[in-house]
N, C-alpha and C. Protein backbone atom coordinates (compact mmCIF):
# COMPACT_ATOMS: atom_id res chain seq x y z
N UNK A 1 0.83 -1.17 0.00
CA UNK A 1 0.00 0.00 0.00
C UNK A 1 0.88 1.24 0.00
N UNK A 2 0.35 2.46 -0.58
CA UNK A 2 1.22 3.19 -0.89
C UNK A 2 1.13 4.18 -0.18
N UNK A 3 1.26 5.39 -0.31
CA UNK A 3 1.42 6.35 1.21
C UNK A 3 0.34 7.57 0.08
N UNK A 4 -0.52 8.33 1.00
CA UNK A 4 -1.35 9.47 0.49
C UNK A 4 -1.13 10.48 0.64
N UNK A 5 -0.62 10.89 -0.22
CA UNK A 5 0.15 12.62 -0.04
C UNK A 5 -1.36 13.59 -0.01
N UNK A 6 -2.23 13.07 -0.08
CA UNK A 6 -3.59 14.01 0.51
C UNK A 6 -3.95 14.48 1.65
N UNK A 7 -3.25 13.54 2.34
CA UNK A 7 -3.72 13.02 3.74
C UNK A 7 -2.51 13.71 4.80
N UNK A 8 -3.03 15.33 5.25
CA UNK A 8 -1.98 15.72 6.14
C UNK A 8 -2.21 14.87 7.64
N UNK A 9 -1.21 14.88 8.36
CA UNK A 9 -1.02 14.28 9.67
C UNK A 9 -0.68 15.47 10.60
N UNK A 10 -1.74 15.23 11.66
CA UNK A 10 -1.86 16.28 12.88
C UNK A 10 -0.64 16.22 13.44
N UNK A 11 0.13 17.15 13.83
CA UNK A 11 1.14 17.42 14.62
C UNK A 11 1.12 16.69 15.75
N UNK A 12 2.51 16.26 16.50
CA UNK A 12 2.04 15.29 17.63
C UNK A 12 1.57 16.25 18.99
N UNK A 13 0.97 15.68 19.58
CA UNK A 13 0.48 15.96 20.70
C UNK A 13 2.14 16.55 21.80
N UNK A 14 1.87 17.73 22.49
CA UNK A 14 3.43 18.38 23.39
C UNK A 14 2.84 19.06 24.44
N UNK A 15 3.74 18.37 25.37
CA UNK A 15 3.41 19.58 27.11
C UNK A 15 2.93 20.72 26.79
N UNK A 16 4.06 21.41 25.89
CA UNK A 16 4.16 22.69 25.08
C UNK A 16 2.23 23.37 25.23
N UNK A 17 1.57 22.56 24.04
CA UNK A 17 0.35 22.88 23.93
C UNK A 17 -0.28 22.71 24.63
N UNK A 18 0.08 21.62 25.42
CA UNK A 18 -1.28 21.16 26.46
C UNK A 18 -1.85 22.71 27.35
N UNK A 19 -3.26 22.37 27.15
CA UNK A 19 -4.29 23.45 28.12
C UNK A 19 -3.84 23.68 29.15
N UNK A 20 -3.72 24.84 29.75
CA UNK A 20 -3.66 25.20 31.35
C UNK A 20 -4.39 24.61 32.17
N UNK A 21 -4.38 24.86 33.01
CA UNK A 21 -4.87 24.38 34.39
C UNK A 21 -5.90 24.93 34.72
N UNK A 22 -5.87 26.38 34.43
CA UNK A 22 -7.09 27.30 35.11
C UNK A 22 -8.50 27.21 34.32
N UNK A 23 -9.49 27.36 35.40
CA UNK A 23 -10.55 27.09 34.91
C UNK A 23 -11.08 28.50 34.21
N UNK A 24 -11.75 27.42 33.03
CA UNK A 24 -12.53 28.53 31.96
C UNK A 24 -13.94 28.10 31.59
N UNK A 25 -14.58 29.06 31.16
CA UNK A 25 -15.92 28.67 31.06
C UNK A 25 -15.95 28.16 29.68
N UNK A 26 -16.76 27.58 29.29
CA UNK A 26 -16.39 26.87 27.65
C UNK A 26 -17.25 25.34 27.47
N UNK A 27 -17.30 24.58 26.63
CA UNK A 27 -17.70 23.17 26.51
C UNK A 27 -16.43 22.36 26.23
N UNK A 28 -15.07 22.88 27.25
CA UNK A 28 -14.67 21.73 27.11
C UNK A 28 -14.04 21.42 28.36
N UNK A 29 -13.47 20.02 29.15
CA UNK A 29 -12.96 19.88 30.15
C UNK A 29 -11.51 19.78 30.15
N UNK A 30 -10.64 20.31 30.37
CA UNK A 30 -9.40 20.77 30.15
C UNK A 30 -8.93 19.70 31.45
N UNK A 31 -9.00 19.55 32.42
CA UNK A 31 -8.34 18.50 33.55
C UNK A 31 -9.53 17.71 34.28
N UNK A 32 -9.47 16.70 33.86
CA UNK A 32 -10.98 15.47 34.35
C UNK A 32 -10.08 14.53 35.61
N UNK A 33 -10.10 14.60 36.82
CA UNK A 33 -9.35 13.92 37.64
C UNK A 33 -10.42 13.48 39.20
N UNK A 34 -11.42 12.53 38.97
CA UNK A 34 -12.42 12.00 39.66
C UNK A 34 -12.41 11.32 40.75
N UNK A 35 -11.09 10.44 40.31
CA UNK A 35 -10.48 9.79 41.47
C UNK A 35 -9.74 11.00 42.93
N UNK A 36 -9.35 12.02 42.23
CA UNK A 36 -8.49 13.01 43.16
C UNK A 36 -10.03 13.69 44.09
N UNK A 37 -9.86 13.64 45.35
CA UNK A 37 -10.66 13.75 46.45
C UNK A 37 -10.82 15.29 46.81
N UNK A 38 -9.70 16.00 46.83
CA UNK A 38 -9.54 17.42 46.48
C UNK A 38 -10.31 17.65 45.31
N UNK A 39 -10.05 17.30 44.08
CA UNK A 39 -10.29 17.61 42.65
C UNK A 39 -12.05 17.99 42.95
N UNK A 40 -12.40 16.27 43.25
CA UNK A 40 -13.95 16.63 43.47
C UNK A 40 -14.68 17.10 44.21
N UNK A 41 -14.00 17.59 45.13
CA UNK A 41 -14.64 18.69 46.36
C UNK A 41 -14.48 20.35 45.69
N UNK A 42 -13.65 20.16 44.76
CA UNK A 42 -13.32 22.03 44.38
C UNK A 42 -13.67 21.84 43.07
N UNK A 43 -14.83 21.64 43.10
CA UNK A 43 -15.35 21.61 41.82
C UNK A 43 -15.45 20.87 40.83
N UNK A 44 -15.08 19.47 40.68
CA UNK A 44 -15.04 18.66 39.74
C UNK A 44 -16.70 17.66 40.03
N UNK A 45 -17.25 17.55 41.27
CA UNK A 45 -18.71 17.12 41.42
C UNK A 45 -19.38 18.08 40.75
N UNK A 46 -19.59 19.33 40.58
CA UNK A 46 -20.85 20.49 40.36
C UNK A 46 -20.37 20.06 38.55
N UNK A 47 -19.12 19.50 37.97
CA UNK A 47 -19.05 19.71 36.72
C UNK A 47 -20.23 18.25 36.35
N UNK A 48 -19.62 17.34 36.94
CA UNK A 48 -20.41 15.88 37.01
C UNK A 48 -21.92 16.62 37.05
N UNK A 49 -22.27 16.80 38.05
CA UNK A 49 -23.82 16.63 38.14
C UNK A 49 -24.68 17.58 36.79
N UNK A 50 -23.29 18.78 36.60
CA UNK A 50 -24.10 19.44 35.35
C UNK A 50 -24.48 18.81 34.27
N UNK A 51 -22.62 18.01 34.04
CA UNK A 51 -23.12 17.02 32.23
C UNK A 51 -23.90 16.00 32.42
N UNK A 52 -24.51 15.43 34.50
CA UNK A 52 -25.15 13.98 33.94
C UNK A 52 -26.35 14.67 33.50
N UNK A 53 -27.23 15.67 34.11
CA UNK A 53 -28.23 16.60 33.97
C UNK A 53 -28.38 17.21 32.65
N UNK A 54 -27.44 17.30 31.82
CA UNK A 54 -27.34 17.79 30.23
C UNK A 54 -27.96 16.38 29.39
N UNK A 55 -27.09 15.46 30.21
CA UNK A 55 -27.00 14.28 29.47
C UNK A 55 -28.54 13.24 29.75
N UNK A 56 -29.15 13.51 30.81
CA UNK A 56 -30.26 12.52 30.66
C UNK A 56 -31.59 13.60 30.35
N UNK A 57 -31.05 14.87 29.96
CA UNK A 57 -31.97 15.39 29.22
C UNK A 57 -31.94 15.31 27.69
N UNK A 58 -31.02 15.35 27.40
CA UNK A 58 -30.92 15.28 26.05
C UNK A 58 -30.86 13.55 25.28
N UNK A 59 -30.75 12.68 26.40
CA UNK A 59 -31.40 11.45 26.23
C UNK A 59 -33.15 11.06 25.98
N UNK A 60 -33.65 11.82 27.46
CA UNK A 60 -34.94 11.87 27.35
C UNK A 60 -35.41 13.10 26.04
N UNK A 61 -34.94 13.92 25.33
CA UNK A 61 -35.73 14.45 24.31
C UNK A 61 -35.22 13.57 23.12
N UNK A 62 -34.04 12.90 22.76
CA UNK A 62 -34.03 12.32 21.95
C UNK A 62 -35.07 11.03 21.93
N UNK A 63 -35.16 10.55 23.06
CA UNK A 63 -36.17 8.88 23.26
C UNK A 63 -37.67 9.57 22.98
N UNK A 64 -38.02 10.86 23.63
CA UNK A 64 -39.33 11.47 23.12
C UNK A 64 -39.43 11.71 21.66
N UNK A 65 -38.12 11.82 21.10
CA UNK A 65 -38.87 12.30 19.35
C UNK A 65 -38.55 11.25 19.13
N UNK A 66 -37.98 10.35 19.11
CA UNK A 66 -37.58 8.62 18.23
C UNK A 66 -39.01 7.84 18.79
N UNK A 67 -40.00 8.27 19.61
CA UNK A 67 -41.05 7.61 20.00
C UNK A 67 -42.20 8.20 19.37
N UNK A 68 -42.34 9.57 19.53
CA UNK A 68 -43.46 10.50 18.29
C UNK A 68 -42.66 10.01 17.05
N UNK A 69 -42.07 10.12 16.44
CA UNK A 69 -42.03 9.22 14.75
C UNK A 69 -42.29 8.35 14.68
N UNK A 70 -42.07 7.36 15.66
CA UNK A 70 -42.77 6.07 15.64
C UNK A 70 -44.26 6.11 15.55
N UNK A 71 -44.57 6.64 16.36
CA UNK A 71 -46.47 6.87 16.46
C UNK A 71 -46.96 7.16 15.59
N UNK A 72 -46.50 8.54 15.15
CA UNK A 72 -46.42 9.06 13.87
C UNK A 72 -46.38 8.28 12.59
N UNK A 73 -45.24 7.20 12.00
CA UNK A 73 -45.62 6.39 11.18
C UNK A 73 -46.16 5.53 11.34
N UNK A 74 -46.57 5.16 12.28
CA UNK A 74 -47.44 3.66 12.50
C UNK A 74 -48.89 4.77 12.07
N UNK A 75 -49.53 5.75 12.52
CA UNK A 75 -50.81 6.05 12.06
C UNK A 75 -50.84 6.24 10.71
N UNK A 76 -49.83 7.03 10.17
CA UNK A 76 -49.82 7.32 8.76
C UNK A 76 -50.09 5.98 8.31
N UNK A 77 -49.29 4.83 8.36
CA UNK A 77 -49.51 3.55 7.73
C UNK A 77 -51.27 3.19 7.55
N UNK A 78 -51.44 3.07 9.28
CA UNK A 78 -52.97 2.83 9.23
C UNK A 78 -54.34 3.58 8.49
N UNK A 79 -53.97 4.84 8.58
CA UNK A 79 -54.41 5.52 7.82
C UNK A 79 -54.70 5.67 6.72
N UNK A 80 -53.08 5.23 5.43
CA UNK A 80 -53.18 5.09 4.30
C UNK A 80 -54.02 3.88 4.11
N UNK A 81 -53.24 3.02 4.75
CA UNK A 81 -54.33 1.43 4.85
C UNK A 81 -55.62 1.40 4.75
N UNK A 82 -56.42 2.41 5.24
CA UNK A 82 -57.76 2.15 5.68
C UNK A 82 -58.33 3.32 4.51
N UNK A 83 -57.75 4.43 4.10
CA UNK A 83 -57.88 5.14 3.19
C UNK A 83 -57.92 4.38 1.71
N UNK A 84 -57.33 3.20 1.78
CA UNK A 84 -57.17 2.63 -0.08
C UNK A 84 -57.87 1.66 0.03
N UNK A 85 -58.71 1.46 1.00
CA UNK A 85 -59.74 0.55 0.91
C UNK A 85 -61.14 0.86 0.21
């Protein structure tokens, strides 16, 4: 196999770049350390309880619309069904 000169390659990963330490407001988690007992007393629980709270909401609206389409095509079906009769 031959090599793809299309195909650039991400720079490697360096201390250099790595994110700071200090906290910023943003969607991303820059230091995740759960096990550290400190960590989750100064703030690493309030981050937890936010994303599980993001996360079983945006579970429960996804399971609510994947359940209305369902309903939704099952009547349409019946409907057409009983309509071409």
């Amino acid at each position: 196999m031959g090599t793809d000169t299309n195909v650039a390659e991400a720079p490697p990963y360096t201390q250099a770049q790595a994110p700071g330490k200090s906290i910023q407001r943003g969607r991303w988690i820059d230091d995740w350390e759960p096990e550290n007992a400190a960590f989750w007393a100064g703030g690493g629980q309030a981050i937890a309880r936010k994303n599980l709270a993001f996360s079983i909401a945006a579970e429960h609206l996804g399971f609510c619309i994947w359940v209305l389409w369902t309903i939704i095509v099952l009547n349409l079906l019946r409907r057409a069904a009983n309509s071409a009769v």
